[in-house]
PDB file of N, CA and C in Angstrom:
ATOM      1  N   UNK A   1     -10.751 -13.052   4.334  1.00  0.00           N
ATOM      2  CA  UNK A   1      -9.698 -14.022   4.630  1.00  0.00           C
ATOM      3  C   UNK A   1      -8.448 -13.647   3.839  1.00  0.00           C
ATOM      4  N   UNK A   2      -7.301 -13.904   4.477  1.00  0.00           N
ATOM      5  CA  UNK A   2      -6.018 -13.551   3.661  1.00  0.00           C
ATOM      6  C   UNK A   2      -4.709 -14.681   4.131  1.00  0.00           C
ATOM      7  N   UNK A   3      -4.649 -14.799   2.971  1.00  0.00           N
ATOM      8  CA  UNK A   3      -3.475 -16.061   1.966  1.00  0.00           C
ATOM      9  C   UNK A   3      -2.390 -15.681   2.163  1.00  0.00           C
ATOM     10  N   UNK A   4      -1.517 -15.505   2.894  1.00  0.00           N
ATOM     11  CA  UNK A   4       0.442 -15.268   3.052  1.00  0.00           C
ATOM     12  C   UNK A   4       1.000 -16.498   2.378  1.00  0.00           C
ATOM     13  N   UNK A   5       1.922 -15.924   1.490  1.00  0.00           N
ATOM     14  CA  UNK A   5       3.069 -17.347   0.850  1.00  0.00           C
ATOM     15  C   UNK A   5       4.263 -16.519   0.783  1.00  0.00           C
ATOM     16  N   UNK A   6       5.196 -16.909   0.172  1.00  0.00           N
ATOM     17  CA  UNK A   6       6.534 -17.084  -0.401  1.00  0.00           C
ATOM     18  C   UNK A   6       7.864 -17.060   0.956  1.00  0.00           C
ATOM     19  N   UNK A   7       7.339 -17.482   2.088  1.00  0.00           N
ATOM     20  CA  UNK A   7       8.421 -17.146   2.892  1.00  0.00           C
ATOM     21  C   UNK A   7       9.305 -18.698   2.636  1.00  0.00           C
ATOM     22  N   UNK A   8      10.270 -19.025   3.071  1.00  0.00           N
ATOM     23  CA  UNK A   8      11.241 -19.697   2.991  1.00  0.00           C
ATOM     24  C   UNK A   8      12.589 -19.627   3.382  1.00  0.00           C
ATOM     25  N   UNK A   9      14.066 -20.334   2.893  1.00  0.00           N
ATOM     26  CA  UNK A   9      15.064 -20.338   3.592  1.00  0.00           C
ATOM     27  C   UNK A   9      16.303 -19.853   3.021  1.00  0.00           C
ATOM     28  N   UNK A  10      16.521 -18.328   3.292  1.00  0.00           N
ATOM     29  CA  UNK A  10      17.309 -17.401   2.404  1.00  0.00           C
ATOM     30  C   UNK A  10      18.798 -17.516   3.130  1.00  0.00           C
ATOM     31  N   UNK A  11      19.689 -17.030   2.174  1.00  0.00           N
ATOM     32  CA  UNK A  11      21.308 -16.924   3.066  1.00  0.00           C
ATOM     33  C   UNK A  11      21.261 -15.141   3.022  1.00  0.00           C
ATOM     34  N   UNK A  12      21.766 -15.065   4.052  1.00  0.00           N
ATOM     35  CA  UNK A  12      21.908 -13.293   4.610  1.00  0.00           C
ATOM     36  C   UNK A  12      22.359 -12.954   3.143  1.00  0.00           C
ATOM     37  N   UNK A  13      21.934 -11.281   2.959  1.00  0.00           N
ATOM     38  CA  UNK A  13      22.303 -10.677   1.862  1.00  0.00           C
ATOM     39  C   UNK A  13      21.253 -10.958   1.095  1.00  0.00           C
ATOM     40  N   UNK A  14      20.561 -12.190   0.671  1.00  0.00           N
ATOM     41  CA  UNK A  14      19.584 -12.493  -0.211  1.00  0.00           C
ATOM     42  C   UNK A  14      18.201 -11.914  -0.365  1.00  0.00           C
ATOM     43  N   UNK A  15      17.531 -12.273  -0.581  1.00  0.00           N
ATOM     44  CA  UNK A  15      15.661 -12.290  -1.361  1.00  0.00           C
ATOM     45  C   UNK A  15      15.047 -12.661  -1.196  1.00  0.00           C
ATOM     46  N   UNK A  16      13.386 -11.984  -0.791  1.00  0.00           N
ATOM     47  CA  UNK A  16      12.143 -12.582  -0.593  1.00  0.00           C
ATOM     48  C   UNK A  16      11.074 -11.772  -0.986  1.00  0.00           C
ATOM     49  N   UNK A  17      10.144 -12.293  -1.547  1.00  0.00           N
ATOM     50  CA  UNK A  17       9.462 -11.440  -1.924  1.00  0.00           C
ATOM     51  C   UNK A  17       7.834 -12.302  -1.289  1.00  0.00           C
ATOM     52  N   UNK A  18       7.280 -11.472  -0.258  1.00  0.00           N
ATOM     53  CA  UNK A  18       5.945 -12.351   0.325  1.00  0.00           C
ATOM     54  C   UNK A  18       4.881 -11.666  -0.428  1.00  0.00           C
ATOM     55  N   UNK A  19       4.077 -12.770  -0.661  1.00  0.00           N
ATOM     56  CA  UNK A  19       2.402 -11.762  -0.809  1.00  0.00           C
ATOM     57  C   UNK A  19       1.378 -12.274   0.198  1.00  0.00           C
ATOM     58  N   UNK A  20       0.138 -11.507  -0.131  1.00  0.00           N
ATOM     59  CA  UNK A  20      -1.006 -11.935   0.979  1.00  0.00           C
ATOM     60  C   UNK A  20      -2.143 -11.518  -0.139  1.00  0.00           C
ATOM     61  N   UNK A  21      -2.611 -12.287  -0.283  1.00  0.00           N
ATOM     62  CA  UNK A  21      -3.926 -12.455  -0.987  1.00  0.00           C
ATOM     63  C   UNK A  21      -5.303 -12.230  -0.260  1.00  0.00           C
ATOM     64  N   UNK A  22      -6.418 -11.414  -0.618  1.00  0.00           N
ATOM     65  CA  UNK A  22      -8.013 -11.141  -0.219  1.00  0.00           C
ATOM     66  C   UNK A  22      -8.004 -11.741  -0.913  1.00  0.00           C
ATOM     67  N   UNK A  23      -9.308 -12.463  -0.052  1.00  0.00           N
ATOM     68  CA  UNK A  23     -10.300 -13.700  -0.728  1.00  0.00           C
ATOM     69  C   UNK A  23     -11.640 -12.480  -1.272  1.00  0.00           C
ATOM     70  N   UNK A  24     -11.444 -11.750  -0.097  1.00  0.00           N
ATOM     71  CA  UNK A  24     -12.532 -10.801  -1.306  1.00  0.00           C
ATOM     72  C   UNK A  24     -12.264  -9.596  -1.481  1.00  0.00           C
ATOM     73  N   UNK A  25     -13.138  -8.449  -2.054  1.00  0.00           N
ATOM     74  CA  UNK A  25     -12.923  -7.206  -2.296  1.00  0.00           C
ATOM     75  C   UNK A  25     -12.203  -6.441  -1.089  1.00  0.00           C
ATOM     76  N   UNK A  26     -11.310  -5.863  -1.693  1.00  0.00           N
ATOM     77  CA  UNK A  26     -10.835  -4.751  -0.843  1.00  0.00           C
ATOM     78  C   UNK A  26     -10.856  -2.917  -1.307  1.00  0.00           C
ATOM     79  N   UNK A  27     -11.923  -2.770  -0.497  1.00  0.00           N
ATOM     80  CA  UNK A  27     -12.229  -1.390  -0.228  1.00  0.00           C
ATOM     81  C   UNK A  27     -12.668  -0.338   0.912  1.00  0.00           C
ATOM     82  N   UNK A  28     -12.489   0.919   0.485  1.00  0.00           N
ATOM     83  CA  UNK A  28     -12.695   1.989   1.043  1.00  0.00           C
ATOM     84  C   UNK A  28     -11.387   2.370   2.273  1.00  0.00           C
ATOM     85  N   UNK A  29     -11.177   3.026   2.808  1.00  0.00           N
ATOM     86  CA  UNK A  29     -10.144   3.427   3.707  1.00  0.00           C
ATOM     87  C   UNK A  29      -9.339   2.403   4.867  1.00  0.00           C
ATOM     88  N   UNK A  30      -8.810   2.014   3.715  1.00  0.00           N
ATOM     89  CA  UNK A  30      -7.980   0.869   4.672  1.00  0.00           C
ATOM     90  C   UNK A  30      -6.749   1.086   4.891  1.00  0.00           C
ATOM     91  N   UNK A  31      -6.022  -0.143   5.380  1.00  0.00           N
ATOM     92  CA  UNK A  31      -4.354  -0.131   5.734  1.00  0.00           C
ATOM     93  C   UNK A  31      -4.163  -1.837   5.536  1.00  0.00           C
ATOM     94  N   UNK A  32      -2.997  -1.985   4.805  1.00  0.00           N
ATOM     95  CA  UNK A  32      -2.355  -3.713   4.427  1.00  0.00           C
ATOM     96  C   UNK A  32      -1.221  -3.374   5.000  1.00  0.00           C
ATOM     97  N   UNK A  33      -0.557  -4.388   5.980  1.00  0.00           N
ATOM     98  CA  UNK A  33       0.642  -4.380   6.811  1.00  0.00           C
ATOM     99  C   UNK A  33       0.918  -5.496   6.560  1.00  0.00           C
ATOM    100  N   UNK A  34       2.286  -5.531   6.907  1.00  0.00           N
ATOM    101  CA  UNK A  34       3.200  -7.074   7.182  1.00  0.00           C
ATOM    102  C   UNK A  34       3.663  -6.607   8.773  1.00  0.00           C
ATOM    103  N   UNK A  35       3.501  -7.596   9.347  1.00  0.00           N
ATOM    104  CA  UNK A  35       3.799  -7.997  10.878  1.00  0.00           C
ATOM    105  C   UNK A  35       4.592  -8.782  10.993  1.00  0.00           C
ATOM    106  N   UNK A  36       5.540  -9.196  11.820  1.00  0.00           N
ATOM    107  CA  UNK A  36       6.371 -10.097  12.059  1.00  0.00           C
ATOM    108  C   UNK A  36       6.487 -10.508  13.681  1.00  0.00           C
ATOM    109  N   UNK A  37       6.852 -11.970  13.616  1.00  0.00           N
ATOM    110  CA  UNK A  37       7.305 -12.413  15.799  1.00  0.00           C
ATOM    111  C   UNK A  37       7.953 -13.461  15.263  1.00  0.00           C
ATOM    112  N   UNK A  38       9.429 -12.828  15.856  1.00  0.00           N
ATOM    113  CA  UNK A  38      10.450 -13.913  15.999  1.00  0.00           C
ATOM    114  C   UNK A  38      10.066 -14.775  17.242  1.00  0.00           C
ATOM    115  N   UNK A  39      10.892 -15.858  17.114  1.00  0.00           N
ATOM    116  CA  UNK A  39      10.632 -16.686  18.190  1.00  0.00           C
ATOM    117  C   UNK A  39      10.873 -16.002  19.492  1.00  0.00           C
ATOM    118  N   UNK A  40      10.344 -16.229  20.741  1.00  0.00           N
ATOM    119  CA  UNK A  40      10.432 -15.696  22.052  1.00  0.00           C
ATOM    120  C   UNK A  40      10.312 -14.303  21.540  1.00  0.00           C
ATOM    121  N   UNK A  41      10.124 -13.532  20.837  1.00  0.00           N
ATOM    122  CA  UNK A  41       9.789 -11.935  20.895  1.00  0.00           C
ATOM    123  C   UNK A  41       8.266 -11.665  20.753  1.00  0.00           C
ATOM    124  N   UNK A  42       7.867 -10.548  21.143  1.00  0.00           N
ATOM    125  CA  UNK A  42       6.318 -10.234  20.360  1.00  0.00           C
ATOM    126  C   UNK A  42       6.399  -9.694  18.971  1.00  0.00           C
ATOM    127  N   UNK A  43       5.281  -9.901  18.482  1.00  0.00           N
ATOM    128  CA  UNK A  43       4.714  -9.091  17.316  1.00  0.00           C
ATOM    129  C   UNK A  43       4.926  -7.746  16.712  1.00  0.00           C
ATOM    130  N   UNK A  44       5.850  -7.178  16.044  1.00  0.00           N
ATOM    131  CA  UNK A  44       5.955  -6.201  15.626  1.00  0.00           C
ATOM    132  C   UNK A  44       5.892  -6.052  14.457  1.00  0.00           C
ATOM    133  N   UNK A  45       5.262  -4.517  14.127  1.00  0.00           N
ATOM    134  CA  UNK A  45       4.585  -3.739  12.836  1.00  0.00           C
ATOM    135  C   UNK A  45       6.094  -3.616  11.602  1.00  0.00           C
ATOM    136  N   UNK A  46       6.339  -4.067  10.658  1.00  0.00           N
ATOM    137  CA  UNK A  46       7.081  -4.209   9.594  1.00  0.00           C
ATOM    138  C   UNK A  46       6.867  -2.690   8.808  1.00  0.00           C
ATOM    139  N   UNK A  47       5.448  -3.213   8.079  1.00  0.00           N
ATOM    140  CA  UNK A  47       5.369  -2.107   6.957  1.00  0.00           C
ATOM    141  C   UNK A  47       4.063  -2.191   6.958  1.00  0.00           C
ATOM    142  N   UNK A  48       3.496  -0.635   6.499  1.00  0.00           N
ATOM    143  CA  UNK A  48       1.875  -0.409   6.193  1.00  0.00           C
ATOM    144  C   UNK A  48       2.160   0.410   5.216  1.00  0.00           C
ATOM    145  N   UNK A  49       0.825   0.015   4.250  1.00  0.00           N
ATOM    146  CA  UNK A  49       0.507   0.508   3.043  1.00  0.00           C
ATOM    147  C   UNK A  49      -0.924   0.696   2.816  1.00  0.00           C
ATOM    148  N   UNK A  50      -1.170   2.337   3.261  1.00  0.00           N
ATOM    149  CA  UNK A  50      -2.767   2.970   3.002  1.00  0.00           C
ATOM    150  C   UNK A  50      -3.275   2.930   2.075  1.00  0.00           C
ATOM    151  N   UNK A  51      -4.737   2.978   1.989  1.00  0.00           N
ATOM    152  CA  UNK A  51      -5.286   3.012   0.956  1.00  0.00           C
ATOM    153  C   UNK A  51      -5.022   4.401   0.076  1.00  0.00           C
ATOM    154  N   UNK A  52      -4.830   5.177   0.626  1.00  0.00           N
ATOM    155  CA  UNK A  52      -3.912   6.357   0.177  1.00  0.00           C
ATOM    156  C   UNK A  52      -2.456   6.760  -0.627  1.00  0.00           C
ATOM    157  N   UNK A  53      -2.129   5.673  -0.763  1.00  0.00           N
ATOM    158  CA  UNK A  53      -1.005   5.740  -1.192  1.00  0.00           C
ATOM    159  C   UNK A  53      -0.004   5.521  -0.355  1.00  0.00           C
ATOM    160  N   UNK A  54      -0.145   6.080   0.910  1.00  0.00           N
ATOM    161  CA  UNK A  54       1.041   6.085   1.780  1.00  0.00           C
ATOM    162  C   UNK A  54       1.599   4.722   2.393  1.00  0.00           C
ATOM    163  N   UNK A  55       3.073   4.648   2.527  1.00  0.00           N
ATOM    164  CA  UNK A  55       3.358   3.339   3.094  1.00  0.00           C
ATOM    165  C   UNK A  55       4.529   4.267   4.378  1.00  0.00           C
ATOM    166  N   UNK A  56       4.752   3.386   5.029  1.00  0.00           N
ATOM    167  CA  UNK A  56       5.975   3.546   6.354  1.00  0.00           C
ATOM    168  C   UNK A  56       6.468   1.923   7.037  1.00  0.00           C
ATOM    169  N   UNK A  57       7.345   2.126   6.986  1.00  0.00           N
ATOM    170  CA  UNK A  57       8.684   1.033   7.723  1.00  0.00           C
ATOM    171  C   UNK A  57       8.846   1.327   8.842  1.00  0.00           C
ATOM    172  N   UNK A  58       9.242   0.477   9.784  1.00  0.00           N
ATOM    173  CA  UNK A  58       9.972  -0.054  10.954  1.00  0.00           C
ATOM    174  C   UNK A  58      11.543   0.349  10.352  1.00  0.00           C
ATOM    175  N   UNK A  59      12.194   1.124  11.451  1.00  0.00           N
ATOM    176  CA  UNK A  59      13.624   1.528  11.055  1.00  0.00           C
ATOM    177  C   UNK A  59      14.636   0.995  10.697  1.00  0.00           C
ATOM    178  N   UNK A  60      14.398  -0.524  11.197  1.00  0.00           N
ATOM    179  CA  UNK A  60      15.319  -1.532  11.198  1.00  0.00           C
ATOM    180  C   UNK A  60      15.414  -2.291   9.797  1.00  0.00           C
ATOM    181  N   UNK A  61      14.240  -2.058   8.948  1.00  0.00           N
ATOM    182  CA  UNK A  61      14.167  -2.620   7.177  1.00  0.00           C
ATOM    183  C   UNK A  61      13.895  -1.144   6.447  1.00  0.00           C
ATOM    184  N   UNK A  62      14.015  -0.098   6.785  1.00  0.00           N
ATOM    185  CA  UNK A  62      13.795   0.960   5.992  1.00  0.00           C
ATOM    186  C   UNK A  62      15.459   1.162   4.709  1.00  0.00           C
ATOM    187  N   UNK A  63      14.943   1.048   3.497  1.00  0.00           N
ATOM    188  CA  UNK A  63      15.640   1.140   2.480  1.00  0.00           C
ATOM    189  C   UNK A  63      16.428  -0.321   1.951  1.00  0.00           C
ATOM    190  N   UNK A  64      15.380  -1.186   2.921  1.00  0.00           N
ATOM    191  CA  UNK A  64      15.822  -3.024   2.489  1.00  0.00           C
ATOM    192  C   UNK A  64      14.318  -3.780   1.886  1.00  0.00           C
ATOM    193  N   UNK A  65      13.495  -3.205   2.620  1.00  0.00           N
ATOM    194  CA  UNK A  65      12.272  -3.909   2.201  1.00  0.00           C
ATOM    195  C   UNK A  65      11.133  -2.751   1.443  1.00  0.00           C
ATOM    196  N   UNK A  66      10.591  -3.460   0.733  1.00  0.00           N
ATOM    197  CA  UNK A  66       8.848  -2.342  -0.109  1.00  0.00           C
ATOM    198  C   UNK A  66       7.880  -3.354   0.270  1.00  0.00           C
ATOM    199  N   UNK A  67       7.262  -2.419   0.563  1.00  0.00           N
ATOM    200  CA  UNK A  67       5.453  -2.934   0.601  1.00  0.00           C
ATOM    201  C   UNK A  67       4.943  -2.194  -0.319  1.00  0.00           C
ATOM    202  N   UNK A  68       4.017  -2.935  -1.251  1.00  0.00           N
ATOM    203  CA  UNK A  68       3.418  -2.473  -2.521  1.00  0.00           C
ATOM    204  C   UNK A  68       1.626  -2.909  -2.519  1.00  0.00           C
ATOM    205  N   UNK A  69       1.253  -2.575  -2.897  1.00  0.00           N
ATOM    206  CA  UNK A  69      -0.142  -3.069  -2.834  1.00  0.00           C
ATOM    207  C   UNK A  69      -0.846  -2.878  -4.752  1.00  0.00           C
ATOM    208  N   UNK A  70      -1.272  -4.207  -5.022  1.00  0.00           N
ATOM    209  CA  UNK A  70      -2.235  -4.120  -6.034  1.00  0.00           C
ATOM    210  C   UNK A  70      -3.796  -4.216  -5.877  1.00  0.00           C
ATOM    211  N   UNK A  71      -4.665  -3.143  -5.885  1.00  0.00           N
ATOM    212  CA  UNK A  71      -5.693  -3.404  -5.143  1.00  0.00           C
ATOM    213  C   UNK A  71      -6.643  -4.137  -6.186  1.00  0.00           C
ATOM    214  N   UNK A  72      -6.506  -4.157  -7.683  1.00  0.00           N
ATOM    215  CA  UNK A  72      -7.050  -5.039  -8.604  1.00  0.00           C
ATOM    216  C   UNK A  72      -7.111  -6.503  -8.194  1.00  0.00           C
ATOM    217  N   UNK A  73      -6.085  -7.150  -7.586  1.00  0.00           N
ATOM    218  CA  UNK A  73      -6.024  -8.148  -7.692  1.00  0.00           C
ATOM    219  C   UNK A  73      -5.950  -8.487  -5.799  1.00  0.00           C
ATOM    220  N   UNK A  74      -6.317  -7.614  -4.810  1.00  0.00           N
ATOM    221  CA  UNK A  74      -7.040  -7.462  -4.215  1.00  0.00           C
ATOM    222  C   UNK A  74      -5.171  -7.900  -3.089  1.00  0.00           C
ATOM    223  N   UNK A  75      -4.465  -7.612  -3.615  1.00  0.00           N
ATOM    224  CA  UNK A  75      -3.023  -8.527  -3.120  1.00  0.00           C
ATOM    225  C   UNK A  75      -2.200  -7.309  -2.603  1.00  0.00           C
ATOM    226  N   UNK A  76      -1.510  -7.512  -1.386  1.00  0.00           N
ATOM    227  CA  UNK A  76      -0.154  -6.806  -0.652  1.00  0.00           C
ATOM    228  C   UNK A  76       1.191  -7.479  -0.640  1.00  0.00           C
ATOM    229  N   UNK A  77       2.628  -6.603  -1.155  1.00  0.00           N
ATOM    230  CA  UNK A  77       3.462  -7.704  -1.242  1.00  0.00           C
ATOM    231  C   UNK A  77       4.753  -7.212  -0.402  1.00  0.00           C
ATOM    232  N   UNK A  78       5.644  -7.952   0.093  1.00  0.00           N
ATOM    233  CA  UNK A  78       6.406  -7.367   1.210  1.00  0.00           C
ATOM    234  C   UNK A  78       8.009  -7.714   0.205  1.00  0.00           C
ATOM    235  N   UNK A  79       8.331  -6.924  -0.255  1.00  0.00           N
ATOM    236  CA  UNK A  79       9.955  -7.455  -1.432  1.00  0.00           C
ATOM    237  C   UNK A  79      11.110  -7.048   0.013  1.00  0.00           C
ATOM    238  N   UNK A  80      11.600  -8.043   0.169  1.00  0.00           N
ATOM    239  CA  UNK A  80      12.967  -7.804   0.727  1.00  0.00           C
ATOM    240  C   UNK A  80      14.147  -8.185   0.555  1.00  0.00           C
ATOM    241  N   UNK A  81      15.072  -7.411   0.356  1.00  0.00           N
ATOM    242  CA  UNK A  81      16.135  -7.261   0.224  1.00  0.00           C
ATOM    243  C   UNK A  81      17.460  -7.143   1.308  1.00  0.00           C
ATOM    244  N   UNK A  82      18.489  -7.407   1.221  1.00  0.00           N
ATOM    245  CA  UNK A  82      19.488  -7.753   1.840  1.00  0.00           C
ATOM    246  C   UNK A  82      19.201  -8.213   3.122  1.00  0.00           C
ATOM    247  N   UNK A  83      18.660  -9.353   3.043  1.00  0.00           N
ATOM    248  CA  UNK A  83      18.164  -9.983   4.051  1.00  0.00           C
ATOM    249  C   UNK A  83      19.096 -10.265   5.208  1.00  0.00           C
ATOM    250  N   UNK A  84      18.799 -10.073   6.416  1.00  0.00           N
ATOM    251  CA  UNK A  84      19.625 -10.684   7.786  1.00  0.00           C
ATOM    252  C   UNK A  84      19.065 -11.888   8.290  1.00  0.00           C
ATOM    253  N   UNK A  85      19.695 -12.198   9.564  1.00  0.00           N
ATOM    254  CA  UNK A  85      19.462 -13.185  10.146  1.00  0.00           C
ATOM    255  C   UNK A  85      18.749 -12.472  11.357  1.00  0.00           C
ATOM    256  N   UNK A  86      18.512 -11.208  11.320  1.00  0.00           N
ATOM    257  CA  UNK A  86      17.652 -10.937  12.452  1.00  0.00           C
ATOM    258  C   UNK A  86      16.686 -10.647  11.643  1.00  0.00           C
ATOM    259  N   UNK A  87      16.287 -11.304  10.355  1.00  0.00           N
ATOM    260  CA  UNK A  87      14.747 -10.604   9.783  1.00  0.00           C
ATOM    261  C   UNK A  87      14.135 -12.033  10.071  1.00  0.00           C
ATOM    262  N   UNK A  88      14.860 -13.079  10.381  1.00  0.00           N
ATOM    263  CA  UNK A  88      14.133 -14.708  10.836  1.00  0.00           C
ATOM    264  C   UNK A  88      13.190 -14.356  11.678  1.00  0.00           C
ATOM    265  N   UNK A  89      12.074 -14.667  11.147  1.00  0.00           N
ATOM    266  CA  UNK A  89      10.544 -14.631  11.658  1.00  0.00           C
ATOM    267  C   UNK A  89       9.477 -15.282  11.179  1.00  0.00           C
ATOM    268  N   UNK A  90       8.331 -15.058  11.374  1.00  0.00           N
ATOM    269  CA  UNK A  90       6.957 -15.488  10.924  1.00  0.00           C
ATOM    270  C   UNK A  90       6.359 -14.778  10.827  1.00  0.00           C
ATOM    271  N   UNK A  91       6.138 -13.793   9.251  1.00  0.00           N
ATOM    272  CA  UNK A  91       5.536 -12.594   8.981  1.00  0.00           C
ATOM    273  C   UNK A  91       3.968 -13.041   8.287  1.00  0.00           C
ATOM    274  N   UNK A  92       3.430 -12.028   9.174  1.00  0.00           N
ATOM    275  CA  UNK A  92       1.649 -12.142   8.820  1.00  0.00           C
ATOM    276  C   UNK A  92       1.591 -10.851   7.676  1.00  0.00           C
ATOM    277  N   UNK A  93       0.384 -10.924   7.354  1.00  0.00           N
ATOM    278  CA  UNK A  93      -0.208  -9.581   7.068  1.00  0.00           C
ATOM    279  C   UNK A  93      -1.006  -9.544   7.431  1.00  0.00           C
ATOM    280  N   UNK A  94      -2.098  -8.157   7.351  1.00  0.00           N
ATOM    281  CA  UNK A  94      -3.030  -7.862   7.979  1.00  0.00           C
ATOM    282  C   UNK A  94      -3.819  -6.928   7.314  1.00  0.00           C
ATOM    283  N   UNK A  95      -5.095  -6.745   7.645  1.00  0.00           N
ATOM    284  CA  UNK A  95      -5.966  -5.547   6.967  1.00  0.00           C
ATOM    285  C   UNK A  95      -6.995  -5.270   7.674  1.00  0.00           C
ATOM    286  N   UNK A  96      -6.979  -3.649   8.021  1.00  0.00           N
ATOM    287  CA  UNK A  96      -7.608  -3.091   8.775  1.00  0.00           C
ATOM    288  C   UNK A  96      -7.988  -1.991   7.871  1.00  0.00           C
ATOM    289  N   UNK A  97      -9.957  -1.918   8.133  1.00  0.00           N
ATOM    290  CA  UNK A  97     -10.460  -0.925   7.416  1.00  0.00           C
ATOM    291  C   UNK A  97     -10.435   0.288   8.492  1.00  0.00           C
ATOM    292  N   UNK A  98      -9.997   1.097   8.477  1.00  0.00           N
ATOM    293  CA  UNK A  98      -9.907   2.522   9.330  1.00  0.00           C
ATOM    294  C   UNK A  98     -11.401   2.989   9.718  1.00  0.00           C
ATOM    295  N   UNK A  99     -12.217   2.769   9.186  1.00  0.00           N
ATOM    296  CA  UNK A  99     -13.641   3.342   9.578  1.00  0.00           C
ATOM    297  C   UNK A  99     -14.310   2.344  10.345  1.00  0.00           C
ATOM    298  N   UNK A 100     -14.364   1.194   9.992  1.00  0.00           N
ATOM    299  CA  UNK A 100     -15.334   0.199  10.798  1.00  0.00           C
ATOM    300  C   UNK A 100     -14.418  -0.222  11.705  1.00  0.00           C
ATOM    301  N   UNK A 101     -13.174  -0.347  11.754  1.00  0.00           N
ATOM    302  CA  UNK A 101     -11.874  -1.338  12.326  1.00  0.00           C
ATOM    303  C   UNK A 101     -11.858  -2.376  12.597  1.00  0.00           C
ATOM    304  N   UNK A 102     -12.626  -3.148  11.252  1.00  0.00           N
ATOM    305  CA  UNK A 102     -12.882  -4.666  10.875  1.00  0.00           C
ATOM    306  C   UNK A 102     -11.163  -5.134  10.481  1.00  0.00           C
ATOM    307  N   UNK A 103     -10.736  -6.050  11.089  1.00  0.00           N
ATOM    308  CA  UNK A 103      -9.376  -6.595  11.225  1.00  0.00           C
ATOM    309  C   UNK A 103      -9.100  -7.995  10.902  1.00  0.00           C
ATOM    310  N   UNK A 104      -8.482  -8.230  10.237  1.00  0.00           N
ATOM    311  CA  UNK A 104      -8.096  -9.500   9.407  1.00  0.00           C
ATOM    312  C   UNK A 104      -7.072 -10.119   9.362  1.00  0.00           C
ATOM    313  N   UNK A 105      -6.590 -11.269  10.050  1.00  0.00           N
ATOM    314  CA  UNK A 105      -4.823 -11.680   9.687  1.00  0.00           C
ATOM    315  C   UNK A 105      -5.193 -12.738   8.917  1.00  0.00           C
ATOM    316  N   UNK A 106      -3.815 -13.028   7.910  1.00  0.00           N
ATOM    317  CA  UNK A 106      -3.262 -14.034   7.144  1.00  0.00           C
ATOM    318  C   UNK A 106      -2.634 -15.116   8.649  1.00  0.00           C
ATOM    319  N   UNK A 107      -2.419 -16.086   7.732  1.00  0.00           N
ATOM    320  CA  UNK A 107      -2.269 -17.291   9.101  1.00  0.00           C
ATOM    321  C   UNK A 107      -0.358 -17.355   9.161  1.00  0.00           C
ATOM    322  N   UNK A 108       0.071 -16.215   8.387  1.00  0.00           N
ATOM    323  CA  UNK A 108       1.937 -16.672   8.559  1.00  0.00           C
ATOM    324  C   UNK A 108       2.604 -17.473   7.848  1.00  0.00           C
ATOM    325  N   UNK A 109       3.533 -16.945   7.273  1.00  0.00           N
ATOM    326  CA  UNK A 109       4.755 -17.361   6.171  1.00  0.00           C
ATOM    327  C   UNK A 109       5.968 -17.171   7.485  1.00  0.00           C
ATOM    328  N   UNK A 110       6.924 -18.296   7.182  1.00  0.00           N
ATOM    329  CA  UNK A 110       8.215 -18.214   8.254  1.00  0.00           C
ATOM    330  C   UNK A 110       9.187 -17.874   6.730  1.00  0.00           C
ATOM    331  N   UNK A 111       9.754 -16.991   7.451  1.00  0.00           N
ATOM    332  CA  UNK A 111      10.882 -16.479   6.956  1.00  0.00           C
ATOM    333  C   UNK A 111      12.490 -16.863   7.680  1.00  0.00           C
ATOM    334  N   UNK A 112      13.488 -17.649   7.201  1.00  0.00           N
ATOM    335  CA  UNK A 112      14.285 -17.756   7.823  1.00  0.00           C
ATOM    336  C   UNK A 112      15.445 -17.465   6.939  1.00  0.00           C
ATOM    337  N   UNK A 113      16.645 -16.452   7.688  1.00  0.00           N
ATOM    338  CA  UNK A 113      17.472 -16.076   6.746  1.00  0.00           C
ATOM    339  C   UNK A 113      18.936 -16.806   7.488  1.00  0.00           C
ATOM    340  N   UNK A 114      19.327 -17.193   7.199  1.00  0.00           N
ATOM    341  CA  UNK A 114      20.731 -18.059   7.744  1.00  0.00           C
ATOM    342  C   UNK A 114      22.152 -17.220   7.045  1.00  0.00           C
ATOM    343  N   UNK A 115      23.391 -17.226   8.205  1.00  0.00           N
ATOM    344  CA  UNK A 115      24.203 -16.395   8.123  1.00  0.00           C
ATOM    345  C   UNK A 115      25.617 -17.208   7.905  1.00  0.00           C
TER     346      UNK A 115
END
């Protein structure tokens, strides 16, 4: 199970920093993403962060937002920066183990950035 918080009601230019919490262990070859769906749009992929180290962005937040992962504390966190009014959404996270492709969403933090 996974816990999304810190979304809320930012002015463009501003700050957010989301996390998503495992309720339990997280291991072996996975991937932690943040997802986002604005209203009337679908679901699109934000940021992933492998169990590997590797992370990748969506073009549209590349060099505004980090995805970081602490796997001690079993937590993924989405920091964004210079926030728009087209980042207004309802961002999930997610976790997918790559070998079994056991799949998990958080239930959504709304993010709204006002201009």
């Amino acid at each position: 199970q996974l816990q999304a918080s810190g979304g809320g009601l930012v002015q463009a230019g501003g700050s957010l920093r989301l996390s998503c919490a495992a309720s339990g262990s997280i291991f072996g070859a996975n991937v932690l993403a943040w997802y986002r769906q604005a209203q009337g749009k679908q679901r699109e992929l934000v940021a992933i962060a492998v169990s590997s180290g590797d992370t990748n962005y969506v073009d549209s937040v590349k060099g505004r937002f980090t995805i970081s992962r602490d796997n001690a504390k079993n937590t993924v966190y989405l920091q964004m920066n210079s926030l728009k009014p087209e980042d207004t959404a309802v961002y999930y996270c997610n976790y997918r183990h790559l070998i079994s492709g056991v799949d998990f969403w958080g239930q959504g933090t709304l993010v709204t950035v006002s201009s």
